[in-house]
N, C-alpha and C. Protein backbone atom coordinates (compact mmCIF):
# COMPACT_ATOMS: atom_id res chain seq x y z
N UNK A 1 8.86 -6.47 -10.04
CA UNK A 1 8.83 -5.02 -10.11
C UNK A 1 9.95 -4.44 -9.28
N UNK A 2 10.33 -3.30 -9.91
CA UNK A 2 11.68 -3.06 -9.35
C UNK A 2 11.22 -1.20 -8.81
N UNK A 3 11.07 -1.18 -7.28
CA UNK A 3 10.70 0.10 -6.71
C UNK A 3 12.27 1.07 -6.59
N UNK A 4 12.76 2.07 -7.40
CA UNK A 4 13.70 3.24 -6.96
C UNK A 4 13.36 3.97 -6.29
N UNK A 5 13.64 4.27 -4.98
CA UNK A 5 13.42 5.99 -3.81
C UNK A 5 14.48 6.73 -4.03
N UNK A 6 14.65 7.65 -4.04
CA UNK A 6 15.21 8.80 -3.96
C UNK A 6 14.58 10.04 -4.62
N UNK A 7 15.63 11.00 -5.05
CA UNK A 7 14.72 11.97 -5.31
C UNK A 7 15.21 12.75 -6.89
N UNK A 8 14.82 12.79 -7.52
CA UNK A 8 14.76 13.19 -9.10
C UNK A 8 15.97 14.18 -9.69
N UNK A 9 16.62 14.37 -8.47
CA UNK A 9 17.76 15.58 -9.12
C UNK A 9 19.18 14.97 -8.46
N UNK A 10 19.13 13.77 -7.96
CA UNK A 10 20.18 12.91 -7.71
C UNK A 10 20.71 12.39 -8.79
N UNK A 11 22.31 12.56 -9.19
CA UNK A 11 22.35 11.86 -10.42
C UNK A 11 22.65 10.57 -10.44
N UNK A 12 22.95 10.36 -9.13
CA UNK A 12 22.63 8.67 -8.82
C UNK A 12 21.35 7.71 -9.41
N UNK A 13 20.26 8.48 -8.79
CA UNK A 13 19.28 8.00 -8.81
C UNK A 13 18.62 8.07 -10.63
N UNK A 14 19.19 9.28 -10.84
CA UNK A 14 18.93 9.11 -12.50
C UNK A 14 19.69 7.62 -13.42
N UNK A 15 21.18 7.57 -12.66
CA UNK A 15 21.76 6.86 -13.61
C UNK A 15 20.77 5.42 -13.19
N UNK A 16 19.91 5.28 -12.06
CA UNK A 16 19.93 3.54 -11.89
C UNK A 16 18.30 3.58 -12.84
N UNK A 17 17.53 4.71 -12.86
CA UNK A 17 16.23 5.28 -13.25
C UNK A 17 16.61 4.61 -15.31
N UNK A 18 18.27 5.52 -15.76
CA UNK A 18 18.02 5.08 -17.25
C UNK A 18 18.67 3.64 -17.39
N UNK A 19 19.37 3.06 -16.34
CA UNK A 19 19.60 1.97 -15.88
C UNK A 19 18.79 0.99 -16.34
N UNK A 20 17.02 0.58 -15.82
CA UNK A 20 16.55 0.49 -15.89
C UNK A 20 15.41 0.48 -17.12
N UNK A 21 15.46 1.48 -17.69
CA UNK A 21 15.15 1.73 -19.05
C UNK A 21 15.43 1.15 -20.25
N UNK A 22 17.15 1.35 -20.20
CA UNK A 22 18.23 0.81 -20.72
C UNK A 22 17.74 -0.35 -21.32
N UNK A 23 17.62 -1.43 -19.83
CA UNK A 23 17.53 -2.58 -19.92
C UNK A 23 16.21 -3.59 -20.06
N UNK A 24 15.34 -2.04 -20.36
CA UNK A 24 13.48 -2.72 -20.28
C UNK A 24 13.15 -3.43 -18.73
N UNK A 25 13.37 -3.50 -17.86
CA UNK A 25 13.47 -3.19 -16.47
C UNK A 25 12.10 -2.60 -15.71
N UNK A 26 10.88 -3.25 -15.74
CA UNK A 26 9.19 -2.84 -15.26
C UNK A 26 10.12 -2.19 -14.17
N UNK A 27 10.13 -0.62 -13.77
CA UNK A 27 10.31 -0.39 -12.24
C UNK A 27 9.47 1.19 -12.11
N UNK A 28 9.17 1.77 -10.91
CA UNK A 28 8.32 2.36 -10.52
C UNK A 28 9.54 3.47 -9.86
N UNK A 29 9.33 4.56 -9.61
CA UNK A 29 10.37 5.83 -9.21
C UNK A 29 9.26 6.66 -8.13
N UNK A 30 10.10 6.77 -6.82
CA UNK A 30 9.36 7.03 -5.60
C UNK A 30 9.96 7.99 -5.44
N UNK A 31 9.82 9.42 -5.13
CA UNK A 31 10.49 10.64 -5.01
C UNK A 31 10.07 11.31 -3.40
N UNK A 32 11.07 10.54 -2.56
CA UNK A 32 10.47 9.99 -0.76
C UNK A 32 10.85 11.83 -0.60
N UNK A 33 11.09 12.94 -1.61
CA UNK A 33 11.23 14.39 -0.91
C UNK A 33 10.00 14.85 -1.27
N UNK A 34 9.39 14.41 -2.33
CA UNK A 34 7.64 14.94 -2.54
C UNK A 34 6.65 13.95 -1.49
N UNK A 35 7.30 12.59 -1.59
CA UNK A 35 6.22 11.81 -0.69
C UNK A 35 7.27 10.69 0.53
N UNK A 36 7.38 11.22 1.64
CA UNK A 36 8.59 10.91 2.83
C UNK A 36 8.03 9.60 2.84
N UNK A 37 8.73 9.02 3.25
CA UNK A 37 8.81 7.45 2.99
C UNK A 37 8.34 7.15 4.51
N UNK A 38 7.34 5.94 5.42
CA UNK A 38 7.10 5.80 5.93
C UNK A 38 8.14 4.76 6.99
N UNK A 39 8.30 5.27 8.48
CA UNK A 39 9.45 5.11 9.03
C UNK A 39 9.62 2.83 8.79
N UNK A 40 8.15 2.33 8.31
CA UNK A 40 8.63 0.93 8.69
C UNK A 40 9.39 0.49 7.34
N UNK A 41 9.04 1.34 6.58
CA UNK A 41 10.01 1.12 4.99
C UNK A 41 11.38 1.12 5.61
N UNK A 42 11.47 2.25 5.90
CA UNK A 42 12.78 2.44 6.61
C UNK A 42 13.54 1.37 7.26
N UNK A 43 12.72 0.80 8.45
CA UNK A 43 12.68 -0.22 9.39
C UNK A 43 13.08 -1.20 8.47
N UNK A 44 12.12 -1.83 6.99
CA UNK A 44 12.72 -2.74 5.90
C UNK A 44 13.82 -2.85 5.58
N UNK A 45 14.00 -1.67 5.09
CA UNK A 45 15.46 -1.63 3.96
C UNK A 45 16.44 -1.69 5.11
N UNK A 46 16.70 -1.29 6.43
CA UNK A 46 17.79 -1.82 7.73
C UNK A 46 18.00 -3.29 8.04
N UNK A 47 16.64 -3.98 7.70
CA UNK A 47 16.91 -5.35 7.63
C UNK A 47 17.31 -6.11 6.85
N UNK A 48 17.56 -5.39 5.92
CA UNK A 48 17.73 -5.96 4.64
C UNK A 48 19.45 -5.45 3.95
N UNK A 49 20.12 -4.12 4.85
CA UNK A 49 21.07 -3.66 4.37
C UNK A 49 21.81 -3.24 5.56
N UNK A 50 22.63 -3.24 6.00
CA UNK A 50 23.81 -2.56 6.73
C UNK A 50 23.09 -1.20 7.13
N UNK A 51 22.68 -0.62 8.24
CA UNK A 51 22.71 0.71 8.60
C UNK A 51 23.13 1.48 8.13
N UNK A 52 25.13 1.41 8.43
CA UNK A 52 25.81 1.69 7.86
C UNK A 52 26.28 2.31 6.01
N UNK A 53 25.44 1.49 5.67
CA UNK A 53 25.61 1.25 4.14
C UNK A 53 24.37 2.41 3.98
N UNK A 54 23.53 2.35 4.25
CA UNK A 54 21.73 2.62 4.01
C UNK A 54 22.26 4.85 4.53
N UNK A 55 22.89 4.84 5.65
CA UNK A 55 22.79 6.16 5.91
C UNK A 55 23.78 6.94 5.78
N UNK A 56 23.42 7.71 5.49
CA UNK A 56 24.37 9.21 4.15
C UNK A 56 25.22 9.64 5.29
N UNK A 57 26.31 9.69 6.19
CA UNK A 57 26.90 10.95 5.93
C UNK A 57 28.07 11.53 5.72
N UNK A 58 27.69 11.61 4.34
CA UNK A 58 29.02 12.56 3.97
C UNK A 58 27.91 14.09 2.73
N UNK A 59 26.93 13.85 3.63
CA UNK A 59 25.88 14.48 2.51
C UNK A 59 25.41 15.86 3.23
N UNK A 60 24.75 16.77 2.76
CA UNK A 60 24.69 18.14 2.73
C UNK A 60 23.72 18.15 4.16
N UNK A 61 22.89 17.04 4.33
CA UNK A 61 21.69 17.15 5.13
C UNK A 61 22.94 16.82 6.36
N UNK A 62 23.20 15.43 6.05
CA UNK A 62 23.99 15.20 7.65
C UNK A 62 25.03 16.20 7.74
N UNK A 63 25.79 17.49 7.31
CA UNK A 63 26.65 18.43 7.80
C UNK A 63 25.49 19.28 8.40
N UNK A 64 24.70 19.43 7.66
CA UNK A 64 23.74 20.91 8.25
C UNK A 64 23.15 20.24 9.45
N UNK A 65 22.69 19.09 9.70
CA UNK A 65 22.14 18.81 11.10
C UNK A 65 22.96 18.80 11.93
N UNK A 66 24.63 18.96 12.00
CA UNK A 66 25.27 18.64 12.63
C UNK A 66 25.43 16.92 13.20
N UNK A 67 25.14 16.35 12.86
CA UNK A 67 24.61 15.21 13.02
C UNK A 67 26.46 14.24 13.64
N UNK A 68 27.34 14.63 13.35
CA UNK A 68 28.80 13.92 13.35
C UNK A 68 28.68 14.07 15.10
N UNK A 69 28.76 15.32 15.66
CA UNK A 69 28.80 15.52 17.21
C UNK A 69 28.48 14.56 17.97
N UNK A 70 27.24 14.13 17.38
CA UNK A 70 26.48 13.24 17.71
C UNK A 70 26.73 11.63 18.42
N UNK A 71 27.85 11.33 17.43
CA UNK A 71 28.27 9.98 17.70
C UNK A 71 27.39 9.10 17.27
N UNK A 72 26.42 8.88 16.55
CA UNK A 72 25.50 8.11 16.65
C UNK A 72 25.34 6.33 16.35
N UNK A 73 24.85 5.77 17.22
CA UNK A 73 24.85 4.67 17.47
C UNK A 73 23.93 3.84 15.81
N UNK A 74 23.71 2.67 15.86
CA UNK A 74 22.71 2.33 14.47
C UNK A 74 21.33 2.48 15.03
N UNK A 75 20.99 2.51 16.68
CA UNK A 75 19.32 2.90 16.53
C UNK A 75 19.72 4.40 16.51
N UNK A 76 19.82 4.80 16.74
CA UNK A 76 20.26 6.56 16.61
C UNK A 76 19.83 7.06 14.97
N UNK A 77 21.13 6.34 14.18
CA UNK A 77 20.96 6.38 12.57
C UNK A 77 19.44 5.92 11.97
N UNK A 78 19.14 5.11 12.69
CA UNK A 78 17.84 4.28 12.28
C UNK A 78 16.81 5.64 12.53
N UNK A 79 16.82 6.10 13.64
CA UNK A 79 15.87 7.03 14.03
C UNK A 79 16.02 8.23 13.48
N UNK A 80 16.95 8.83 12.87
CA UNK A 80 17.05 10.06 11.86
C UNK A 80 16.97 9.73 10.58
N UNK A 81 17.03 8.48 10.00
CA UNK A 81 16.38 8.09 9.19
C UNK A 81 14.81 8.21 8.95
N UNK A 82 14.38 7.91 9.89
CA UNK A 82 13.01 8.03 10.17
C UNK A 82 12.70 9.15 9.72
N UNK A 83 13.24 10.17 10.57
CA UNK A 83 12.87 11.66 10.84
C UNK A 83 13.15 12.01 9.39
N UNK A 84 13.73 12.02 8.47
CA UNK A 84 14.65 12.76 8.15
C UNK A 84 15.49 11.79 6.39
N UNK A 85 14.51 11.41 5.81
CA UNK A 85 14.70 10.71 4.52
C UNK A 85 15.93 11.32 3.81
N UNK A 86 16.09 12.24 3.41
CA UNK A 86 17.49 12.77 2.86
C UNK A 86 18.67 11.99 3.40
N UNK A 87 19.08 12.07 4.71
CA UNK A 87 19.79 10.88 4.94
C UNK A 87 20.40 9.63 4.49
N UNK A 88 19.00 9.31 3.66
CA UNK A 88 19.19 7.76 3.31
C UNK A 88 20.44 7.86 1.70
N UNK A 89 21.76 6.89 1.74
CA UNK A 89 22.02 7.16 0.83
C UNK A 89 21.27 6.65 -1.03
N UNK A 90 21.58 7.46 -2.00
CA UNK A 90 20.75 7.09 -2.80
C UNK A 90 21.22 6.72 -4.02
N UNK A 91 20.28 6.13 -4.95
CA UNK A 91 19.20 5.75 -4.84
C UNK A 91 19.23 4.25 -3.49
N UNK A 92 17.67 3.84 -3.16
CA UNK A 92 17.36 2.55 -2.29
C UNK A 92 16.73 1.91 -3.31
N UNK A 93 17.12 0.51 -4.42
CA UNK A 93 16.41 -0.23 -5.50
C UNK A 93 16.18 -1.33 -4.28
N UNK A 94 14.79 -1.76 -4.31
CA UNK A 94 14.06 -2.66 -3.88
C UNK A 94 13.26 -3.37 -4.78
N UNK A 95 13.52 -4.74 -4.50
CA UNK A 95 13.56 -5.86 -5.67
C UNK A 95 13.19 -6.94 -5.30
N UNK A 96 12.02 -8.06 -5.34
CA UNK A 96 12.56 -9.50 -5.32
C UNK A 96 12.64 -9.87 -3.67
N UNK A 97 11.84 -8.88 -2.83
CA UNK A 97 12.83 -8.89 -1.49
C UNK A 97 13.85 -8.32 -0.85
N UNK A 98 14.66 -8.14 -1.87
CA UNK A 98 16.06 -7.66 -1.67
C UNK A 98 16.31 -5.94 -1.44
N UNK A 99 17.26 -5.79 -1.30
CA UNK A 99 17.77 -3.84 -1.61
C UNK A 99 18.79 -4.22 -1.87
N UNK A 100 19.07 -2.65 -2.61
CA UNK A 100 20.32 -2.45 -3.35
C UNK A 100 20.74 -1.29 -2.82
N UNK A 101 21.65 -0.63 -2.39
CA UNK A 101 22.01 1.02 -2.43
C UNK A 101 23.12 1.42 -3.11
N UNK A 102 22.60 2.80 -3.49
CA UNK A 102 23.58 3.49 -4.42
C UNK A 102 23.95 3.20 -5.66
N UNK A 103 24.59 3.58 -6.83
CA UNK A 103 24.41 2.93 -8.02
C UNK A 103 25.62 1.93 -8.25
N UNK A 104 25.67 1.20 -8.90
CA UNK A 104 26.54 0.28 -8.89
C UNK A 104 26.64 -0.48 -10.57
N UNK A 105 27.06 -0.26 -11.90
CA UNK A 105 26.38 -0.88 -12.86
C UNK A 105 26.46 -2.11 -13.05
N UNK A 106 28.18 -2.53 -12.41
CA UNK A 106 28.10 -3.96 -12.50
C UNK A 106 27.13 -5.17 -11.57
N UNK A 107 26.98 -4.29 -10.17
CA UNK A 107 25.99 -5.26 -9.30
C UNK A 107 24.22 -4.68 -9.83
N UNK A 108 24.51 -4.15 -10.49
CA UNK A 108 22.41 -3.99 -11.22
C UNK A 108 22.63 -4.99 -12.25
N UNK A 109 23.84 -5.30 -12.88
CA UNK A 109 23.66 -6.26 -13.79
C UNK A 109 23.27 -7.82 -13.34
N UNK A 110 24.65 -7.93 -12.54
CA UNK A 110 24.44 -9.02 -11.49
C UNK A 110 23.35 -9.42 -11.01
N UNK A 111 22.60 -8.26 -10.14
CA UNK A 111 21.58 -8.56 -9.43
C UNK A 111 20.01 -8.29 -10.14
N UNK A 112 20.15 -7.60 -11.02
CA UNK A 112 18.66 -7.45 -12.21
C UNK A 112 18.53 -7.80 -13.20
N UNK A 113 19.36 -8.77 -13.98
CA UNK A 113 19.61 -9.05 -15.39
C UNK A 113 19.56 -10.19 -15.24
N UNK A 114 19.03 -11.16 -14.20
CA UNK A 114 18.73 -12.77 -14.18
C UNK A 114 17.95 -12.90 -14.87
């Protein structure tokens, strides 16, 4: 089973959503702005992905928090993650164990079409 988070008006998250479809692909669509994602998910997908990779900012939320001033370290990022799901870049495909971020068509092929 293949879990997508993000949130429904991302067109990221749409393209990995017909992605999925596309390819007959069992997966489930988590919309973490109607239902915030719980901080140890969070805690998951960091172990599983680059901080770095996992947190947004070049995105509308991290300008309006001011969040750059900040400097922030990866528990820092980790912890406004927490707070603060928009952040996360999107979509997060969780798979098999694994994560994926952001859309990618050739690595969904790669990595979901075994």
């Amino acid at each position: 089973m293949i879990n997508i988070y993000g949130i429904k008006t991302c067109s990221t998250v749409r393209k990995a959503i017909k992605f999925c479809k596309d390819n007959d692909l069992e997966h489930t669509f988590i919309d973490f702005r109607a239902v915030p994602l719980e901080c140890e998910k969070v805690k998951y997908f960091a172990t599983k992905v680059d901080i770095n990779i996992l947190f947004n900012n070049r995105g509308t939320k991290y300008k309006d928090l001011g969040l750059k001033e900040l400097n922030l370290d990866d528990n820092g990022k980790l912890e406004w993650l927490c707070k603060e799901n928009m952040l996360l870049k999107r979509p997060v495909v969780e798979y098999d164990d694994k994560v994926l971020v952001s859309f990618n068509e050739e690595i969904y092929k790669k990595e979901l079409l075994k």
